[in-house]
C-alpha atoms as a PDB file:
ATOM      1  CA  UNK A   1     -30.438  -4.183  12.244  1.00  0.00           C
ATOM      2  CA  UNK A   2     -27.342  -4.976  10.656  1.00  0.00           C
ATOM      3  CA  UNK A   3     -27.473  -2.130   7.683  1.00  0.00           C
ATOM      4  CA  UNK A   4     -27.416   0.323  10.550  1.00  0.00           C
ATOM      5  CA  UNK A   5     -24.378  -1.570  11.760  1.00  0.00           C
ATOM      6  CA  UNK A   6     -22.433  -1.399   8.732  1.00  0.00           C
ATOM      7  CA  UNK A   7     -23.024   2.296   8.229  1.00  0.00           C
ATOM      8  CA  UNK A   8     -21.578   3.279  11.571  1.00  0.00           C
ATOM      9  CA  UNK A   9     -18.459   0.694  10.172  1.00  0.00           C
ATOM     10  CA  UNK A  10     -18.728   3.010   7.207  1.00  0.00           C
ATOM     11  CA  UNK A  11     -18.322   6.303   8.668  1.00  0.00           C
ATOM     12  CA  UNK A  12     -16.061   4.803  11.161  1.00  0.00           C
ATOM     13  CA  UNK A  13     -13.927   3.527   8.893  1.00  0.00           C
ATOM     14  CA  UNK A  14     -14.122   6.995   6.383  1.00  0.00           C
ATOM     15  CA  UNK A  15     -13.802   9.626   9.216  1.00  0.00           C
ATOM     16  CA  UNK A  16     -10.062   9.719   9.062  1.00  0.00           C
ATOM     17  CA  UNK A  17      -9.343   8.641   5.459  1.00  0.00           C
ATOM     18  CA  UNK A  18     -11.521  11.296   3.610  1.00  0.00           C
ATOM     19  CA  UNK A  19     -10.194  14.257   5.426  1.00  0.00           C
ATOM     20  CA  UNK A  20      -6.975  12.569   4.997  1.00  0.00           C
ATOM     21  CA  UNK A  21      -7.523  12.518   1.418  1.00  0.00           C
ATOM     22  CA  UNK A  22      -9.068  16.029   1.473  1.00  0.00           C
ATOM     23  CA  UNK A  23      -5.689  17.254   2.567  1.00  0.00           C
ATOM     24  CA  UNK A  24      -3.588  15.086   0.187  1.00  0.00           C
ATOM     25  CA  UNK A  25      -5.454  16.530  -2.392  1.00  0.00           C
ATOM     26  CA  UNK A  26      -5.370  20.000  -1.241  1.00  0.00           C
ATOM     27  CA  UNK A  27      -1.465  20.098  -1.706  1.00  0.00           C
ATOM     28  CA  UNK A  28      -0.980  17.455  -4.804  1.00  0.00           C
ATOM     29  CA  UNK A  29      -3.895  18.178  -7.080  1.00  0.00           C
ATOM     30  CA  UNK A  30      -3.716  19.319 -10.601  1.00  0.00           C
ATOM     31  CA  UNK A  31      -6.042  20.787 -13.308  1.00  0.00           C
ATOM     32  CA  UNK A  32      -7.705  17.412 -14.445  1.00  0.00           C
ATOM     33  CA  UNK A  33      -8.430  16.808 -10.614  1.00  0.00           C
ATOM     34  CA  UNK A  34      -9.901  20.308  -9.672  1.00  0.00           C
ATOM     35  CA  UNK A  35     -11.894  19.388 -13.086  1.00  0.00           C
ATOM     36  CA  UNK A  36     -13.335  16.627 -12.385  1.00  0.00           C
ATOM     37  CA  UNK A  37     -14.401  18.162  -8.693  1.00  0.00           C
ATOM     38  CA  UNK A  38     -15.629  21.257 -10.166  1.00  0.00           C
ATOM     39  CA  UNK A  39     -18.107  18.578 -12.206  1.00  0.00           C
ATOM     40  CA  UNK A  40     -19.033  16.838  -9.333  1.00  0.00           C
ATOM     41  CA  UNK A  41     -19.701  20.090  -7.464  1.00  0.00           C
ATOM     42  CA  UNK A  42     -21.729  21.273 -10.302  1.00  0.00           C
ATOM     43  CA  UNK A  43     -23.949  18.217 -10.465  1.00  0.00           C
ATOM     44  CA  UNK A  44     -24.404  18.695  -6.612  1.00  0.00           C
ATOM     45  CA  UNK A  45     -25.455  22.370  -7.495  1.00  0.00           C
ATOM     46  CA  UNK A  46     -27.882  21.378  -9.752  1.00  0.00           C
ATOM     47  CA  UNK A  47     -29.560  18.955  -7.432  1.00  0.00           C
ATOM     48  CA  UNK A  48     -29.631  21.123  -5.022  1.00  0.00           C
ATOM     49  CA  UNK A  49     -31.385  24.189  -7.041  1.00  0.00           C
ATOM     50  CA  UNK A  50     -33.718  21.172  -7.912  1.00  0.00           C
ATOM     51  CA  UNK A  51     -33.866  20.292  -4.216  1.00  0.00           C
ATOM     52  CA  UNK A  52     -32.904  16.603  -4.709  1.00  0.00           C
ATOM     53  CA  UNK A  53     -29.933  14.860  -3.663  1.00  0.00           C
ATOM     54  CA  UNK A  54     -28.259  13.104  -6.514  1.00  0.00           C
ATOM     55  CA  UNK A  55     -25.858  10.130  -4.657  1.00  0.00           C
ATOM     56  CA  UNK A  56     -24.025   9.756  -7.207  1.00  0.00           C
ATOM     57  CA  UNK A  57     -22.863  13.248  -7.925  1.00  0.00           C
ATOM     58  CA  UNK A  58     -21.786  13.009  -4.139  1.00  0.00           C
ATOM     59  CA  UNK A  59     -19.925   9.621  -4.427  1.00  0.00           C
ATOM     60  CA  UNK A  60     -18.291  11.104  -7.811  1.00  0.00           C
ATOM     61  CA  UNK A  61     -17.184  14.282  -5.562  1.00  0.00           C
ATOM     62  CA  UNK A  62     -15.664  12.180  -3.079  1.00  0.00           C
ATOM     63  CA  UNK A  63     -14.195  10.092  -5.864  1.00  0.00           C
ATOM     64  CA  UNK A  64     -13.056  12.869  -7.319  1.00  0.00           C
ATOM     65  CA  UNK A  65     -11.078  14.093  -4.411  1.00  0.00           C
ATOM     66  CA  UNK A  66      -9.554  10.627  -3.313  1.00  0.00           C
ATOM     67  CA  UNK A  67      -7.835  10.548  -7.065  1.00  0.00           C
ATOM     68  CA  UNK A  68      -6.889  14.243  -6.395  1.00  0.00           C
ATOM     69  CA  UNK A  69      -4.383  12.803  -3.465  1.00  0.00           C
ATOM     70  CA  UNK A  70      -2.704  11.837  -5.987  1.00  0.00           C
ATOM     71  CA  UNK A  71      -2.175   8.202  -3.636  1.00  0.00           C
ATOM     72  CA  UNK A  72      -4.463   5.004  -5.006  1.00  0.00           C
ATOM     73  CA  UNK A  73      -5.011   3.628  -1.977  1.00  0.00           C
ATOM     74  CA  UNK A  74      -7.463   6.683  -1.058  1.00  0.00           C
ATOM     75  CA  UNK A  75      -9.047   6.014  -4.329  1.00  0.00           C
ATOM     76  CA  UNK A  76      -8.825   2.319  -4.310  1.00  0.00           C
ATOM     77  CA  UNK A  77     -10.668   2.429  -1.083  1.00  0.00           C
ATOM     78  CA  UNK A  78     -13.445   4.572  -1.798  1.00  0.00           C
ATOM     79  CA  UNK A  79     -13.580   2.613  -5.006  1.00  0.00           C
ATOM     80  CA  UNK A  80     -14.157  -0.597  -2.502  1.00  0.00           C
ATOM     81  CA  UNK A  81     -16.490   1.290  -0.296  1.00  0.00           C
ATOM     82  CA  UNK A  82     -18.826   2.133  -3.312  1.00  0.00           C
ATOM     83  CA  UNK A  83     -21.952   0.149  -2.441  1.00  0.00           C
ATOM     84  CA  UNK A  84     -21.782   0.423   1.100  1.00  0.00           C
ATOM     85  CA  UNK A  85     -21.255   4.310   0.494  1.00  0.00           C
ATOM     86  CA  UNK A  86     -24.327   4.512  -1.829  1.00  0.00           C
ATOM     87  CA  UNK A  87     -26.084   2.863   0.718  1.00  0.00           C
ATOM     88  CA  UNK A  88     -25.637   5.589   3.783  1.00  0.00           C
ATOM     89  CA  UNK A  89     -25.867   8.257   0.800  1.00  0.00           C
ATOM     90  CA  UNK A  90     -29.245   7.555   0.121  1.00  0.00           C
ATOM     91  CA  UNK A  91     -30.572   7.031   3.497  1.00  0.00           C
ATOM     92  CA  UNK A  92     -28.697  10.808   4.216  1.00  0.00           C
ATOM     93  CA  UNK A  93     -30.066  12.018   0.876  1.00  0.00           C
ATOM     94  CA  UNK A  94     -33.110  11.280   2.854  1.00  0.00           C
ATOM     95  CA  UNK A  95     -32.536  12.537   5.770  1.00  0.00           C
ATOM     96  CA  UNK A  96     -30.987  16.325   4.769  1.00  0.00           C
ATOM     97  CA  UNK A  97     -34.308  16.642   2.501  1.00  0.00           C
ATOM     98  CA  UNK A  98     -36.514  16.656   5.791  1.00  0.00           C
ATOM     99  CA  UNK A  99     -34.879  19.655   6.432  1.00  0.00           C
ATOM    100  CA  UNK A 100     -36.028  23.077   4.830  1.00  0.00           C
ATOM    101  CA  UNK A 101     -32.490  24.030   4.110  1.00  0.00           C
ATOM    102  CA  UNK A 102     -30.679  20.640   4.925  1.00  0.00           C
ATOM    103  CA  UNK A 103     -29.786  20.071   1.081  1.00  0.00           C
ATOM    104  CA  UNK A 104     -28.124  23.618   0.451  1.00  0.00           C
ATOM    105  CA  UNK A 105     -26.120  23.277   3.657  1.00  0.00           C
ATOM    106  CA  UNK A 106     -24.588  20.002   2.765  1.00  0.00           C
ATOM    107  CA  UNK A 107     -24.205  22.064  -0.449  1.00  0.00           C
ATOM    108  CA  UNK A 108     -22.247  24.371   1.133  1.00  0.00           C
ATOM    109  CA  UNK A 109     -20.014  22.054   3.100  1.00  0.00           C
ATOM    110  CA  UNK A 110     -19.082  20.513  -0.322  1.00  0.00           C
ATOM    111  CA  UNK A 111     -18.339  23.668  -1.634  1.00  0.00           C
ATOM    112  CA  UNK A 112     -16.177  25.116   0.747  1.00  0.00           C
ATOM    113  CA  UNK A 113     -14.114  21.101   0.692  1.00  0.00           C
ATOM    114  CA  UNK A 114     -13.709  22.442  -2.863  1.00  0.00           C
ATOM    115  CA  UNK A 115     -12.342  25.606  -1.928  1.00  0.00           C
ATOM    116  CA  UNK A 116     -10.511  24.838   0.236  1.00  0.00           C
ATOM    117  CA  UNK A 117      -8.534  22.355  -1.925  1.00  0.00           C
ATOM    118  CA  UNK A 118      -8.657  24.683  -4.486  1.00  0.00           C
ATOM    119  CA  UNK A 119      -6.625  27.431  -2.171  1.00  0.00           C
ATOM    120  CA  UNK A 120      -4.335  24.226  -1.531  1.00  0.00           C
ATOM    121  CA  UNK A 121      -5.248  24.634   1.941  1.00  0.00           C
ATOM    122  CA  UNK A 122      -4.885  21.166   3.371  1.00  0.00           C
ATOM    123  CA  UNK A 123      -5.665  21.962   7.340  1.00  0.00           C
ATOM    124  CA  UNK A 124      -8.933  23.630   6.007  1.00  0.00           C
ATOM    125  CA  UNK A 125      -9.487  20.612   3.566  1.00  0.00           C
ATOM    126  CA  UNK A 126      -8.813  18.261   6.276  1.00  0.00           C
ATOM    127  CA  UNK A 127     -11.390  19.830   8.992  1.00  0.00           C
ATOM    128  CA  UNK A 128     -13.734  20.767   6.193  1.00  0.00           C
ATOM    129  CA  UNK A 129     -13.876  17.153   5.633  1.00  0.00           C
ATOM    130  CA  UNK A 130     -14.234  16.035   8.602  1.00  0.00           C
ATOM    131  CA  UNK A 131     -16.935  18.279   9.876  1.00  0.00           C
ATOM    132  CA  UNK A 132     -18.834  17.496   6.811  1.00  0.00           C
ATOM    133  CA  UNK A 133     -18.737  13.679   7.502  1.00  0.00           C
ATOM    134  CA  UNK A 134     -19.360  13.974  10.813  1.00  0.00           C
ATOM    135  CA  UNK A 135     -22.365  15.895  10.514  1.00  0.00           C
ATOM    136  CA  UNK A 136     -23.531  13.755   7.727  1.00  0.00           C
ATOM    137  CA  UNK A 137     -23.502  10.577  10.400  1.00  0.00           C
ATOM    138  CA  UNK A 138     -24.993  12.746  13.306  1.00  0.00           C
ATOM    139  CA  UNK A 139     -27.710  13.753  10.523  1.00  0.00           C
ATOM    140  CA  UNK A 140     -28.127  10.022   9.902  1.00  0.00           C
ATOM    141  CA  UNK A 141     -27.900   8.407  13.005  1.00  0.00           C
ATOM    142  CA  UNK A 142     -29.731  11.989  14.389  1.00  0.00           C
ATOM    143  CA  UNK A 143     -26.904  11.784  17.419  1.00  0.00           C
ATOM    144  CA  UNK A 144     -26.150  14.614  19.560  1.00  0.00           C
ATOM    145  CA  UNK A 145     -22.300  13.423  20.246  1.00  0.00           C
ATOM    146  CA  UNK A 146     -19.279  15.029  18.362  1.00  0.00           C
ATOM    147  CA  UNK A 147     -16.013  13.917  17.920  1.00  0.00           C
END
C-alpha cells in the first residue's frame, strides 16, 4: 500500500532533521520559542489527562521546536511535511491509544524534548528526539529493529 510507503519516507526522511532541530533549538532558542513549546506541551497534557491524542497539538510541538532552531529550513520543512505528518500522526495517535499507558509515555518523551531544550542541552535534545521518533515508527510499523 503506498500510504504505508510514504510514512516509512516520512520518518526516514525526519529521523535526522528533528533531532537535528531538537539540538539547534536547545542552544538558540529564546522566550517566544520555549512559549510557544510550553503551549504545545500543554495541549499535549491536556489530551493526554483526557486520554486522546490531539495531532495537531503534536505537529504544533514539533513546529514549535523547528522555529526554535532558529534556521527556516527546519521549519520550512516541517512546514512542507505537514500533511504527510498529520497523516502518520493519526494512524500513531491510534496506535499509542491501544496501549493502557501508550499516550502518557509519548507524553513523557515530549516532555523531557522540552526539558531538555529548556536546560539548553542539545546532546539530550538531540537523542531525546530521536528516541522519541524512532519509537513512534516502531509503534507504527510495530517493528522490533532499532537504529
Amino acid at each position: 500500500m503506498r500510504i504505508w510507503a510514504d510514512l516509512r519516507n516520512c520518518y526516514e526522511f525526519l529521523l535526522p532533521l528533528d533531532p537535528a532541530a531538537a539540538a539547534s533549538a536547545a542552544l538558540r532558542h529564546d522566550a517566544t520559542d520555549l512559549a510557544a513549546i510550553r503551549q504545545a506541551l500543554e495541549l499535549l497534557r491536556d489530551a493526554t489527562n483526557r486520554q486522546s491524542h490531539r495531532e495537531d497539538a503534536d505537529y504544533q510541538f514539533h513546529l514549535a521546536i523547528a522555529r526554535a532552531a532558529q534556521n527556516n529550513y527546519f521549519s520550512t520543512a516541517m512546514e512542507a511535511l505537514k500533511d504527510h505528518i498529520a497523516v502518520g500522526m493519526k494512524f500513531h495517535g491510534a496506535s499509542v491509544k491501544r496501549e493502557v499507558a501508550g499516550l502518557s509515555r509519548v507524553f513523557t518523551e515530549h516532555e523531557a524534548i522540552a526539558e531538555a531544550i529548556i536546560a539548553r542541552d542539545p546532546d539530550a535534545a538531540r537523542k531525546l528526539m530521536h528516541d522519541h521518533l524512532t519509537g513512534s515508527r516502531e509503534r507504527l510499523f510495530q517493528s522490533t529493529r532499532r537504529d
